[in-house]
Protein backbone atom coordinates (compact mmCIF):
# COMPACT_ATOMS: atom_id res chain seq x y z
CA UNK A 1 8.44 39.71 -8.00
CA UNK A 2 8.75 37.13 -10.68
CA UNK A 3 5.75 34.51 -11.36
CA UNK A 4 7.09 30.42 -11.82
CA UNK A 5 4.32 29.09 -13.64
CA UNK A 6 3.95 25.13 -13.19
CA UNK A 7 2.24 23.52 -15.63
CA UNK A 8 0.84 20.07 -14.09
CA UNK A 9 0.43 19.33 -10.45
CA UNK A 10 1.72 15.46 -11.10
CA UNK A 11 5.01 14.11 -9.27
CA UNK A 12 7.04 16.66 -10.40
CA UNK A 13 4.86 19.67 -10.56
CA UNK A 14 3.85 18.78 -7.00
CA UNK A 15 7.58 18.61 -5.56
CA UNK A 16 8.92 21.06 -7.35
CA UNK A 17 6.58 23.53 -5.68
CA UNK A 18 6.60 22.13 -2.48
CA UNK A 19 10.74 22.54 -2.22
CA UNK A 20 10.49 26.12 -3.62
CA UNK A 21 7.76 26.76 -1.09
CA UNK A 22 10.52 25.87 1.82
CA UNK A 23 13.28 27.68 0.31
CA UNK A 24 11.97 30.36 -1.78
CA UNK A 25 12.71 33.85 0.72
CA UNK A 26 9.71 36.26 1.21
CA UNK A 27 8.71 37.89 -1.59
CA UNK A 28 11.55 36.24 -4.10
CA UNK A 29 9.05 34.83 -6.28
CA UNK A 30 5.54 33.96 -6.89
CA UNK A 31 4.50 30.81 -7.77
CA UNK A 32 1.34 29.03 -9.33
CA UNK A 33 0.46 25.78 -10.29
CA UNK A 34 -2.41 25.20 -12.98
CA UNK A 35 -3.64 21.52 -13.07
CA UNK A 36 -7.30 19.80 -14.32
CA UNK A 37 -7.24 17.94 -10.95
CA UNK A 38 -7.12 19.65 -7.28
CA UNK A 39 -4.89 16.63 -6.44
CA UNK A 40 -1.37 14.53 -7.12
CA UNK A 41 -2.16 11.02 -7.86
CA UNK A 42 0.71 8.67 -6.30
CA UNK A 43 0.63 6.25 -9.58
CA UNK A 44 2.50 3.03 -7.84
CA UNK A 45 -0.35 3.11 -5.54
CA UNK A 46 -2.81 2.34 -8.30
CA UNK A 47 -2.31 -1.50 -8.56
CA UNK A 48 -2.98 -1.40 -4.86
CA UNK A 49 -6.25 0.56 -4.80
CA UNK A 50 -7.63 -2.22 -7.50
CA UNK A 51 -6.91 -4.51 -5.29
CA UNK A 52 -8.59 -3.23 -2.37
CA UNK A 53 -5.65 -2.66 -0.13
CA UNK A 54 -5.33 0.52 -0.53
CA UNK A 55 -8.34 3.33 -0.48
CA UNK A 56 -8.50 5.52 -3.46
CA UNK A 57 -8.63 8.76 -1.37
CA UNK A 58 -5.28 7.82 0.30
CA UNK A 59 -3.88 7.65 -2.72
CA UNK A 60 -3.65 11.17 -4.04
CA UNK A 61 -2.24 13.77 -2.23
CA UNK A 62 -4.68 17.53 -2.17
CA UNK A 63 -2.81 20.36 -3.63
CA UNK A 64 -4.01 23.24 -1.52
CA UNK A 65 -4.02 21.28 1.60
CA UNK A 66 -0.16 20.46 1.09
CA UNK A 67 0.88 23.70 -1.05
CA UNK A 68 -0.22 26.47 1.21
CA UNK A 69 1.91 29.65 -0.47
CA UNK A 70 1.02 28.46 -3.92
CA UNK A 71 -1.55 29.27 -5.81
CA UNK A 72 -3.70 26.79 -7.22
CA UNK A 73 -5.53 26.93 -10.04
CA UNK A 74 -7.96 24.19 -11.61
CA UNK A 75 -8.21 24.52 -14.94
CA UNK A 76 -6.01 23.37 -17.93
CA UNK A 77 -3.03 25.18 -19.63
CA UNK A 78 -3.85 24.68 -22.95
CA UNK A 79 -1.34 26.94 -25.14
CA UNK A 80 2.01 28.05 -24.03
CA UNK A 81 3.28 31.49 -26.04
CA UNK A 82 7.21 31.76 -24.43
CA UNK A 83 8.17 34.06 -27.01
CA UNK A 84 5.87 36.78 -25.35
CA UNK A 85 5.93 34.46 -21.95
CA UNK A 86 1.70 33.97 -21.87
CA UNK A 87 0.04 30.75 -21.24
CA UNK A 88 -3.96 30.19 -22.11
CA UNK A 89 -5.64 28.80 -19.09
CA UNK A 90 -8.87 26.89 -19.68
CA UNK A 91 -11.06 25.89 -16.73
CA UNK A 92 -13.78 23.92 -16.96
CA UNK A 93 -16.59 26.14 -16.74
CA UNK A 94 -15.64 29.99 -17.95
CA UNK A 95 -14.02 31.44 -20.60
CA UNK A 96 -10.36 30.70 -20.94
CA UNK A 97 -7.83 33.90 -19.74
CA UNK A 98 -3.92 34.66 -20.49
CA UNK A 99 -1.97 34.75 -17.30
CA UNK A 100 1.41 36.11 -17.98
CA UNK A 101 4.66 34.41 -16.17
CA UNK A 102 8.03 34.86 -16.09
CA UNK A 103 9.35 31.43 -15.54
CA UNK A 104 7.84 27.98 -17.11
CA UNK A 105 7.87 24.65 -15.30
CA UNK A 106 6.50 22.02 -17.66
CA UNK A 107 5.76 18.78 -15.60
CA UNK A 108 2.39 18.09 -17.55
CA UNK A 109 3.14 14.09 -17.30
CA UNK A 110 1.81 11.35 -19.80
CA UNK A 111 -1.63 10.01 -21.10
CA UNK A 112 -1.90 6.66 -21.63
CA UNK A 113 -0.15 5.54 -25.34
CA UNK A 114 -2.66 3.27 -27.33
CA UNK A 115 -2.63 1.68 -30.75
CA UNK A 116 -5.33 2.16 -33.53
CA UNK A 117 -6.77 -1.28 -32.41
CA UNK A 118 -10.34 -2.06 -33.68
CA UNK A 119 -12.35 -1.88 -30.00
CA UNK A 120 -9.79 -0.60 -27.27
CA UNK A 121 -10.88 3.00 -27.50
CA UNK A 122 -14.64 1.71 -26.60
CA UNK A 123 -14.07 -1.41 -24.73
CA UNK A 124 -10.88 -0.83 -22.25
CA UNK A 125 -9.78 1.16 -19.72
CA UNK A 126 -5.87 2.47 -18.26
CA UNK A 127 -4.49 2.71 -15.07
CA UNK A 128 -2.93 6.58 -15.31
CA UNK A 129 -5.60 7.70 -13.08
CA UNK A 130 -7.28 7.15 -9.97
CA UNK A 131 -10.94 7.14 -11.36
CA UNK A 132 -9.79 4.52 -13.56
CA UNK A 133 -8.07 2.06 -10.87
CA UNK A 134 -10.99 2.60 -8.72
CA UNK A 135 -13.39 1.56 -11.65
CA UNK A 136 -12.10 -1.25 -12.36
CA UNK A 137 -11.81 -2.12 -8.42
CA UNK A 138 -15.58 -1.69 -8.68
CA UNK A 139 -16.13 -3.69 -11.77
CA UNK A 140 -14.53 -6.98 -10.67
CA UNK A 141 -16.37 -6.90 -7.44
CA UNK A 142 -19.63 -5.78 -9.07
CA UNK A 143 -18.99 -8.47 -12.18
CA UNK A 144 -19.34 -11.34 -8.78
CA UNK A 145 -22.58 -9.98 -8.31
CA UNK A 146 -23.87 -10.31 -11.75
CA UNK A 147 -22.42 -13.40 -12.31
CA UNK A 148 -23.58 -15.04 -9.13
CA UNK A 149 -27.18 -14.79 -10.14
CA UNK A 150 -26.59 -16.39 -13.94
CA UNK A 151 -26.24 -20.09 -14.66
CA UNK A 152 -23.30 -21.47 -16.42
CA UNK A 153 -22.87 -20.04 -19.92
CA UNK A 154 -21.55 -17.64 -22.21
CA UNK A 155 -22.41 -14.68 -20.11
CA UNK A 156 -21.04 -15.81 -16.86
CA UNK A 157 -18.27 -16.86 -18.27
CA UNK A 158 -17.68 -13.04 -19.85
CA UNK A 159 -18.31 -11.54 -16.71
CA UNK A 160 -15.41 -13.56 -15.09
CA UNK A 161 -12.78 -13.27 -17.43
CA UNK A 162 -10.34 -10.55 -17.22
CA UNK A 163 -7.31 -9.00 -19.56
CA UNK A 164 -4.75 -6.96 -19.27
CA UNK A 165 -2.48 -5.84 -21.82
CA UNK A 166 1.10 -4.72 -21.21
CA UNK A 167 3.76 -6.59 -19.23
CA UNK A 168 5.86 -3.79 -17.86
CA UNK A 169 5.32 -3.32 -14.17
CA UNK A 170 1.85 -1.79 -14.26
CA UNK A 171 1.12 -4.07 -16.14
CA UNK A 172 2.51 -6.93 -13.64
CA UNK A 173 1.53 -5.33 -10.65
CA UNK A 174 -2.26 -4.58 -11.43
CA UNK A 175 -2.47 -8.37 -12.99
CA UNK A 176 -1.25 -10.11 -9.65
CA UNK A 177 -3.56 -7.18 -7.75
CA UNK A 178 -6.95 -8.70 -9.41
CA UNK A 179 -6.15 -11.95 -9.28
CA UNK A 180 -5.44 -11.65 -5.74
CA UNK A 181 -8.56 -9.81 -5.13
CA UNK A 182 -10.61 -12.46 -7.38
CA UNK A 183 -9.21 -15.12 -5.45
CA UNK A 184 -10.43 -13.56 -2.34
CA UNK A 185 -13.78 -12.91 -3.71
CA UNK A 186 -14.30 -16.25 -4.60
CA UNK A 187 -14.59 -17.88 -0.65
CA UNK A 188 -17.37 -15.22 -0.42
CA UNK A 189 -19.43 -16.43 -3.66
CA UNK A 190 -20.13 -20.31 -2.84
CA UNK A 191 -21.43 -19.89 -6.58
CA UNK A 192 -19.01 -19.30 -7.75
CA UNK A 193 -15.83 -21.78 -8.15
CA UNK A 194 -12.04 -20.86 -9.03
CA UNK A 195 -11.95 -22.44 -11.98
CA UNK A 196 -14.71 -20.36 -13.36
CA UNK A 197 -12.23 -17.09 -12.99
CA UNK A 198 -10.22 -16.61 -15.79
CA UNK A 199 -7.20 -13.95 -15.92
CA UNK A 200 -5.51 -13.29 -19.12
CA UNK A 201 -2.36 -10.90 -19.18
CA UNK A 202 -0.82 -9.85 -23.60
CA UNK A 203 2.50 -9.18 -23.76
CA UNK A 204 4.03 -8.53 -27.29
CA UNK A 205 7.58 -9.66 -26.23
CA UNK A 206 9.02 -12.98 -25.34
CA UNK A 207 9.09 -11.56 -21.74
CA UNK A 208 7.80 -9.64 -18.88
CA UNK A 209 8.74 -6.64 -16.68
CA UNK A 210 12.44 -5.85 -18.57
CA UNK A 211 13.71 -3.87 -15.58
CA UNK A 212 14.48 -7.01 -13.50
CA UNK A 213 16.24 -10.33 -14.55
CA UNK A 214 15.36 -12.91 -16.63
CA UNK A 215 15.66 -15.12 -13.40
CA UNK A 216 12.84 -13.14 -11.37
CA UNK A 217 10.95 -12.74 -14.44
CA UNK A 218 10.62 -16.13 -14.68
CA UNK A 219 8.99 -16.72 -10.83
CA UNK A 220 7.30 -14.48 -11.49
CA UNK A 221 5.39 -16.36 -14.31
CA UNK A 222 5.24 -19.62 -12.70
CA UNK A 223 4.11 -17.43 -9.37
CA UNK A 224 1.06 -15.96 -11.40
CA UNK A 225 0.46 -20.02 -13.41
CA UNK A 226 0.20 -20.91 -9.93
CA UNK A 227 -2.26 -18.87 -8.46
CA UNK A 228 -4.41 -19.34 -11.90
CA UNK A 229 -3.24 -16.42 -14.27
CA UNK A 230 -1.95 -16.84 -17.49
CA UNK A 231 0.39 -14.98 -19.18
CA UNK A 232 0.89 -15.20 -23.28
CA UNK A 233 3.93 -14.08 -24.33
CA UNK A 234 4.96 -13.24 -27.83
CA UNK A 235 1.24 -12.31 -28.68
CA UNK A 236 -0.32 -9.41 -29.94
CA UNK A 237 -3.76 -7.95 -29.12
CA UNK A 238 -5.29 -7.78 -33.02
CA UNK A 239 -9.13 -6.83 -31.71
CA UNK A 240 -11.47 -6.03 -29.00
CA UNK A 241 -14.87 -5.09 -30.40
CA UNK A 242 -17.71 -5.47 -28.25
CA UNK A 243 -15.19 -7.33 -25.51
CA UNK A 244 -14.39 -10.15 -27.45
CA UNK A 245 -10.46 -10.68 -27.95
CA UNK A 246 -8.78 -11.53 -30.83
CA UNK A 247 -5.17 -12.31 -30.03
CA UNK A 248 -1.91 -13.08 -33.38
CA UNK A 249 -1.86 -16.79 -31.97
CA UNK A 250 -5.53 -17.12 -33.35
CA UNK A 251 -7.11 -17.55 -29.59
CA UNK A 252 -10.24 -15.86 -28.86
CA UNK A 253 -12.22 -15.14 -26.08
CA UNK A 254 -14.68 -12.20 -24.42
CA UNK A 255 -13.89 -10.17 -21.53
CA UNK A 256 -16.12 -7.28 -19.20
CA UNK A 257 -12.86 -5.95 -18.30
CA UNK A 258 -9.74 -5.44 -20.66
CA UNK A 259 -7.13 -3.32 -18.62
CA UNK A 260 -4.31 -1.37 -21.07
CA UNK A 261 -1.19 -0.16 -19.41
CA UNK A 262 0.79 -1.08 -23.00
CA UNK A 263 3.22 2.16 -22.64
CA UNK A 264 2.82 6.29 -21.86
CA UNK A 265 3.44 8.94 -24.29
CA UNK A 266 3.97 12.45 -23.40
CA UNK A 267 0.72 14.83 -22.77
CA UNK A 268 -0.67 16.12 -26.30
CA UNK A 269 -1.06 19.67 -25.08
CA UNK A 270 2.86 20.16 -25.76
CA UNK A 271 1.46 20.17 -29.35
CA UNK A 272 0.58 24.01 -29.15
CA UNK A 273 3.33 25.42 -27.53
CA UNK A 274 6.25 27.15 -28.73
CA UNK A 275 8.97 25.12 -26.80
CA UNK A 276 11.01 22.49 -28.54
CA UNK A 277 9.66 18.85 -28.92
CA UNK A 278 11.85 16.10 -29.91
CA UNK A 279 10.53 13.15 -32.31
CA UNK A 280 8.63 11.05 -29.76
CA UNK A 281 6.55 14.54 -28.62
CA UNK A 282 8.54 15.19 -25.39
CA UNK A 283 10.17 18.33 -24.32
CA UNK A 284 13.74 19.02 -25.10
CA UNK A 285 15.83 19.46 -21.50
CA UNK A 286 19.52 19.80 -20.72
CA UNK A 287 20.37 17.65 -17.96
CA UNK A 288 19.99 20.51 -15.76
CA UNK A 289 16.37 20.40 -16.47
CA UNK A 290 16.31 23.61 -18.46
CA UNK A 291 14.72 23.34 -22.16
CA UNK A 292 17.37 23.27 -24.88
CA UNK A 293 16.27 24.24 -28.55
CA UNK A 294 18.54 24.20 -31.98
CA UNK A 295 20.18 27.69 -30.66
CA UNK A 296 20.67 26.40 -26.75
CA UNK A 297 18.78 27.33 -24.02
CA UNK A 298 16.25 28.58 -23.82
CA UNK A 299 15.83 31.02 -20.72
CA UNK A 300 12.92 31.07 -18.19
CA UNK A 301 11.72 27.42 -19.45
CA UNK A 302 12.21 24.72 -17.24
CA UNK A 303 10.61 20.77 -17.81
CA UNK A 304 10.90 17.43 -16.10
CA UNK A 305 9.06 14.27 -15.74
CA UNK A 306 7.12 12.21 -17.81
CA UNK A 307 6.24 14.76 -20.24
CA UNK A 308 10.31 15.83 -20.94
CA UNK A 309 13.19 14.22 -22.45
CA UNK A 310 15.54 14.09 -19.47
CA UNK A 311 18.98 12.80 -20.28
CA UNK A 312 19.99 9.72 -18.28
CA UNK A 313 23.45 10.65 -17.48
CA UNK A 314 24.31 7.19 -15.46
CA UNK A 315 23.91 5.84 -19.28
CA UNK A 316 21.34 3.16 -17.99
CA UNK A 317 18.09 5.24 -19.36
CA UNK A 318 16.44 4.22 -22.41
CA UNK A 319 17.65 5.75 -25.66
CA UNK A 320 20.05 7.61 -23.55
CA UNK A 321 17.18 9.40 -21.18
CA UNK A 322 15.25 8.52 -18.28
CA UNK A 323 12.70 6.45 -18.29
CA UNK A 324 9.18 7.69 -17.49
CA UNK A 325 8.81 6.31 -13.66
CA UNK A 326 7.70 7.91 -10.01
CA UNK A 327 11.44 8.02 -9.05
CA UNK A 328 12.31 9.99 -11.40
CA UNK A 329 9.94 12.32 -11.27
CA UNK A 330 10.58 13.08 -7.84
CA UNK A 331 13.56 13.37 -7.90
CA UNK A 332 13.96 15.77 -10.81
CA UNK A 333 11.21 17.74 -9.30
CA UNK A 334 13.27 18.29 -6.25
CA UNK A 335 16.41 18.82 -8.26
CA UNK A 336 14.36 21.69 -10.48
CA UNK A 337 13.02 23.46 -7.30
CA UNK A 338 16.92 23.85 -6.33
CA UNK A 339 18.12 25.15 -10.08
CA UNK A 340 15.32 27.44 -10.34
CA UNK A 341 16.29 28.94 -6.79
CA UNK A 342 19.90 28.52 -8.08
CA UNK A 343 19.28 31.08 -11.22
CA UNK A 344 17.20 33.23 -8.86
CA UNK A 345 19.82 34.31 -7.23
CA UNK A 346 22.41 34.00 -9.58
CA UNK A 347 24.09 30.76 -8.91
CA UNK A 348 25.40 27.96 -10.87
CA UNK A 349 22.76 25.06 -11.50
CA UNK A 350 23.69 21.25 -10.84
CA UNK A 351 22.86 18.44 -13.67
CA UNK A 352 20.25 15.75 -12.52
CA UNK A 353 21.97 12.52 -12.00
CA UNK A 354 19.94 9.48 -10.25
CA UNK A 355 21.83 6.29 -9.79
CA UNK A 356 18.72 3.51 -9.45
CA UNK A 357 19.40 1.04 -6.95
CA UNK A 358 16.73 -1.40 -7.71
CA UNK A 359 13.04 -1.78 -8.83
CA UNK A 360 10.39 -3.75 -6.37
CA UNK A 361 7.29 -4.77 -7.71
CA UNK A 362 4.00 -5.91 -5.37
CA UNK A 363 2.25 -9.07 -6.56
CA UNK A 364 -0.62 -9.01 -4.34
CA UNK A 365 -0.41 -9.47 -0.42
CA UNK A 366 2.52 -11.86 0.70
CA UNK A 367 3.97 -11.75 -3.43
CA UNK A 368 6.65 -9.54 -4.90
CA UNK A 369 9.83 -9.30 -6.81
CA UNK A 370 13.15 -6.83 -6.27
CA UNK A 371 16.15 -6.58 -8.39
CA UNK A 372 19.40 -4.53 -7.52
CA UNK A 373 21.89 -5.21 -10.09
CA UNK A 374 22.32 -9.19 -10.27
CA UNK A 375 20.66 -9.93 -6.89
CA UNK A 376 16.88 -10.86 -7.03
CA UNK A 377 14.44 -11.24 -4.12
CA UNK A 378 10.99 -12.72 -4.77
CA UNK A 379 8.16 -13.55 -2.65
CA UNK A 380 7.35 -12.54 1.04
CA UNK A 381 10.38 -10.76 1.31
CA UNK A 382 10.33 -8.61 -1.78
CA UNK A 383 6.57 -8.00 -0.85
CA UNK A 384 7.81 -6.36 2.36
CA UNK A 385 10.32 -4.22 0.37
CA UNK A 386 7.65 -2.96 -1.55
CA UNK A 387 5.31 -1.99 1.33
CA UNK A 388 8.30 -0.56 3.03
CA UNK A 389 9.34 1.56 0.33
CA UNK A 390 6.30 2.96 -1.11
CA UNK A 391 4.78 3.61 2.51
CA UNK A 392 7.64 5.74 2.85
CA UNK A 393 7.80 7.11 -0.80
CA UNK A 394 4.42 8.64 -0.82
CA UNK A 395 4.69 12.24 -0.11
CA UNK A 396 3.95 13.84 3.22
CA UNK A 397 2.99 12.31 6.75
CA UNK A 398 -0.62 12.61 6.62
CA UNK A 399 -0.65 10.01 3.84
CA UNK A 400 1.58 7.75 4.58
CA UNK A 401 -0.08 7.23 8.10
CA UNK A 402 -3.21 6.93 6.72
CA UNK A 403 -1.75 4.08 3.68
CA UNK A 404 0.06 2.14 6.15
CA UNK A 405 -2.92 2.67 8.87
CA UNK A 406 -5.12 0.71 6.47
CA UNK A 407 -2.31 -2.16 5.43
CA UNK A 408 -2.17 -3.10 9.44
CA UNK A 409 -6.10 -3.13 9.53
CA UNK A 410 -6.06 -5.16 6.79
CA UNK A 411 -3.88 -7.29 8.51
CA UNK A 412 -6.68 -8.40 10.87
CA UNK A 413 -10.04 -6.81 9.22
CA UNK A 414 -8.97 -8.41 5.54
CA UNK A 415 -9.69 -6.25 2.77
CA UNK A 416 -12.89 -4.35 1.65
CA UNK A 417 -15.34 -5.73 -1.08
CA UNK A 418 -17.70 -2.92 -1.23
CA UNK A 419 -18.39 -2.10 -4.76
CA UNK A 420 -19.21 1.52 -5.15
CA UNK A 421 -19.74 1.18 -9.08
CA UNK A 422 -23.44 2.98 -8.56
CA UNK A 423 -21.67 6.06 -7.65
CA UNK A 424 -20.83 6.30 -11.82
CA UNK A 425 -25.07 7.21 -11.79
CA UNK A 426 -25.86 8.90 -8.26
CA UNK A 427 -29.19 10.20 -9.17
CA UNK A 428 -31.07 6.86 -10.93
CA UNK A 429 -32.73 6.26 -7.27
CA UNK A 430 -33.57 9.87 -6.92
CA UNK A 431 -35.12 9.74 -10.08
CA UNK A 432 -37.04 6.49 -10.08
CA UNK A 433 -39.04 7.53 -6.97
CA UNK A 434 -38.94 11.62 -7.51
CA UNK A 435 -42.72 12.90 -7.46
CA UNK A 436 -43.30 15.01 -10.77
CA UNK A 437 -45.68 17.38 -12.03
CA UNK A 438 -49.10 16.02 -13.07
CA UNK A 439 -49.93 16.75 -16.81
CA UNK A 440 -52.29 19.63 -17.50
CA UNK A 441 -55.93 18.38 -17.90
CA UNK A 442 -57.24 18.13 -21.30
CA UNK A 443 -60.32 20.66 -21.82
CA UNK A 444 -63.14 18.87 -21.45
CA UNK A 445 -65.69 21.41 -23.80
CA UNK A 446 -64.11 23.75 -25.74
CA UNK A 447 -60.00 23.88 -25.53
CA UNK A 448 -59.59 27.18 -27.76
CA UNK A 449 -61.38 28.76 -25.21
CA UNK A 450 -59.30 29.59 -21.77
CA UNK A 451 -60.74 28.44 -18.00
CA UNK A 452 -61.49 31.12 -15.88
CA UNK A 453 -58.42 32.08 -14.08
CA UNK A 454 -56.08 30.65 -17.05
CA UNK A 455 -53.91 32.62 -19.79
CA UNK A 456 -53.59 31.50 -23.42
CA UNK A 457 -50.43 29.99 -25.11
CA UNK A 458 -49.75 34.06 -26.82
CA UNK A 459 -50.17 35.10 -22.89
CA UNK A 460 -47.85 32.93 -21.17
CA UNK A 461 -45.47 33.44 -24.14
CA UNK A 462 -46.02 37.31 -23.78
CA UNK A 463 -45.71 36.97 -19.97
CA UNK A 464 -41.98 34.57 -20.43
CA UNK A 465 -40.43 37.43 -22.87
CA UNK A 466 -41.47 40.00 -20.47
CA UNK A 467 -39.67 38.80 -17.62
């Protein structure tokens, strides 16, 4: 029976063996997934779980709960041998083992791409994960706190100025999500006044969020200027040492909380495989999802999402391939699953084609923006769109009854503003109250020689090698 061995349980590592779980026959094939994490993160839900309207746990989708004839495996793949079809699997506590496979799915997504930027790597934080939207949930709400107790000044002020850099629709999206949430938090801080909140969003180009029009990129700046967010276009990040930020136009300011979402690149670990890597690090793939090298393809290698070079074939992609989004990672997940099947049993395989029919963005409850072609939507309506289609989107019926649950108890309960940041350090009120050992006594007489009942130092050392 053959082994498909996915590598990355992401969008399309997680659909891709989900669909062959439905359609593979009994004992056709065998199939494993190896990821870090025991769960899919649903990454368009991230703007959402900063904001509070969404909780972080409904967000992510458990592998072996959802995948229950695939094996799971937590631990990382980190070297793939195809010519003698081996991968290294590393877990996290153990020695790493080869696990031999017969067919490769590479869907081992994107990291967060960041620029050698004096302070970013120490001071900020991305949104790729769903620790790191739920930290920064926690830090605006905890930030209140501090700042609530100080007096006007230079610290108060830090604590309550915020920055995100990137204008794509992460960027956007998770912007209009903590303003929102700030604006909420500040009717339930009477210390605390509007105009003391300050929300800064860096975007190198002379606009924002390129997938819709200039039009509804435009309301959506004056939407954020009016709810107190500003947005600098044409500026560059230059610093961010010890929080404070040094922007080209020669503005500076400091910031607890600098949020990067400034662009993915493809996972490193491709890096030390034997598969074919185009200039920008991403797997080579036909549009059939099947890696290509210099000599064609390659057989029993298969990639798709984030981490592959997927040709665009409606010729609206970037650089003539698809751009590195949930839809289309879905989809070519579900697409793969079929073509694997398809050369299992010795059928032809179908190119991946995806026509997109628009892109909705969520501002913050009662805000968003849509744009199909040359017809834009903004505001309550677009909001809706949003809700609607992401409720829907996220996979399987447990979570999306669980996501939408919460948006109609929100409706009436508002949202949560628990901060949870302690959880980071579990044990500090364990350990401030724990009872400990007395010290030994000091011998009062004569310390070289041993109280009744005692052993000396060569004893007890004696006695600890002999057990």
């Amino acid at each position: 029976m053959p082994k498909i061995l996915i590598v990355g349980g992401g969008y399309a590592g997680f659909y891709t063996a989900w669909k062959l779980e439905k359609q593979l026959r009994r004992g056709e094939a065998e199939v494993v997934v190896v990821d870090p994490l025991p769960y899919m993160t649903y990454q368009p839900f991230l703007p959402e779980v900063v904001g509070g309207n969404v909780e972080p746990r409904h967000a992510v989708v458990a592998l072996r709960r959802h995948l229950k004839k695939t094996a799971v495996i937590t631990a990382r793949v980190t070297k793939i041998d195809h010519a003698s079809k081996t991968a290294t699997i590393t877990p996290e506590v153990g020695e790493p083992w080869e696990m031999d496979y017969d067919i490769i799915v590479v869907t081992a997504g994107s990291v967060s791409r960041t620029f050698p930027i004096a302070g970013v790597a120490d001071n900020a934080i991305g949104l790729k994960t769903i620790e790191e939207a739920t930290a920064i949930r926690d830090r605006i709400m905890t930030n209140f706190d501090k700042a609530a107790t100080l007096p006007a000044g230079p610290e108060r002020e830090r604590l309550l100025t915020f920055v995100v850099v990137g204008g794509g629709f992460a960027g956007i999206e998770v912007f209009a999500e903590m303003r929102s949430l700030a604006s909420d938090l500040v009717k339930k801080y009477p210390q605390i006044s509007f105009d003391e909140t300050h929300f800064h969003l860096i975007e190198a180009m002379g606009r924002i969020m390129p997938e819709v029009s200039l039009k509804t990129s435009h309301w959506v700046l004056k939407n954020l200027a009016e709810r107190g967010a500003q947005v600098h276009l044409d500026t560059q990040l230059k610093s961010a040492v010890d929080g404070v930020i040094e922007l080209s136009t020669g503005e500076s300011f400091e910031s607890d909380v600098i949020v990067w979402t400034a662009g993915v690149m493809a996972t490193p670990m491709l890096k030390n495989t034997d598969l074919p890597i185009e200039e920008r690090g991403r797997l080579r793939v036909r549009a059939d999802l099947r890696v290509e090298g210099d000599e064609g393809i390659i057989e029993g290698a298969w990639g798709a999402g984030d981490v592959s070079a997927v040709p665009d074939l409606t010729g609206k992609g970037v650089g003539g391939f698809c751009v590195p989004n949930a839809q289309h990672a879905v989809r070519q997940g579900k697409r793969m699953a079929k073509n694997i099947l398809a050369t299992l049993r010795g059928e032809g395989v179908v190119d991946y084609r995806h026509d997109n029919l628009g892109a909705v963005a969520g501002l913050g409850p009662g805000y968003g923006a849509f744009q199909s072609g040359n017809t834009g939507i903004t505001g309550f309506p677009a909001w809706i769109m949003h809700r609607g289609y992401h409720g829907l989107a996220i996979p399987t019926w447990e979570r999306k009854i669980r996501v939408i649950g919460l948006w109609i108890l929100n409706v009436f309960l508002g949202r949560d503003i628990v901060s949870l940041e302690a959880r980071e350090h579990p044990r500090v009120a364990f350990e401030t109250y724990a009872a400990r050992p007395k010290a030994p006594a000091a011998q009062a007489d004569n310390p070289a020689i041993p109280s009744k009942g005692s052993s000396t130092p060569a004893q007890t050392v004696g006695a600890a090698a002999g057990r």
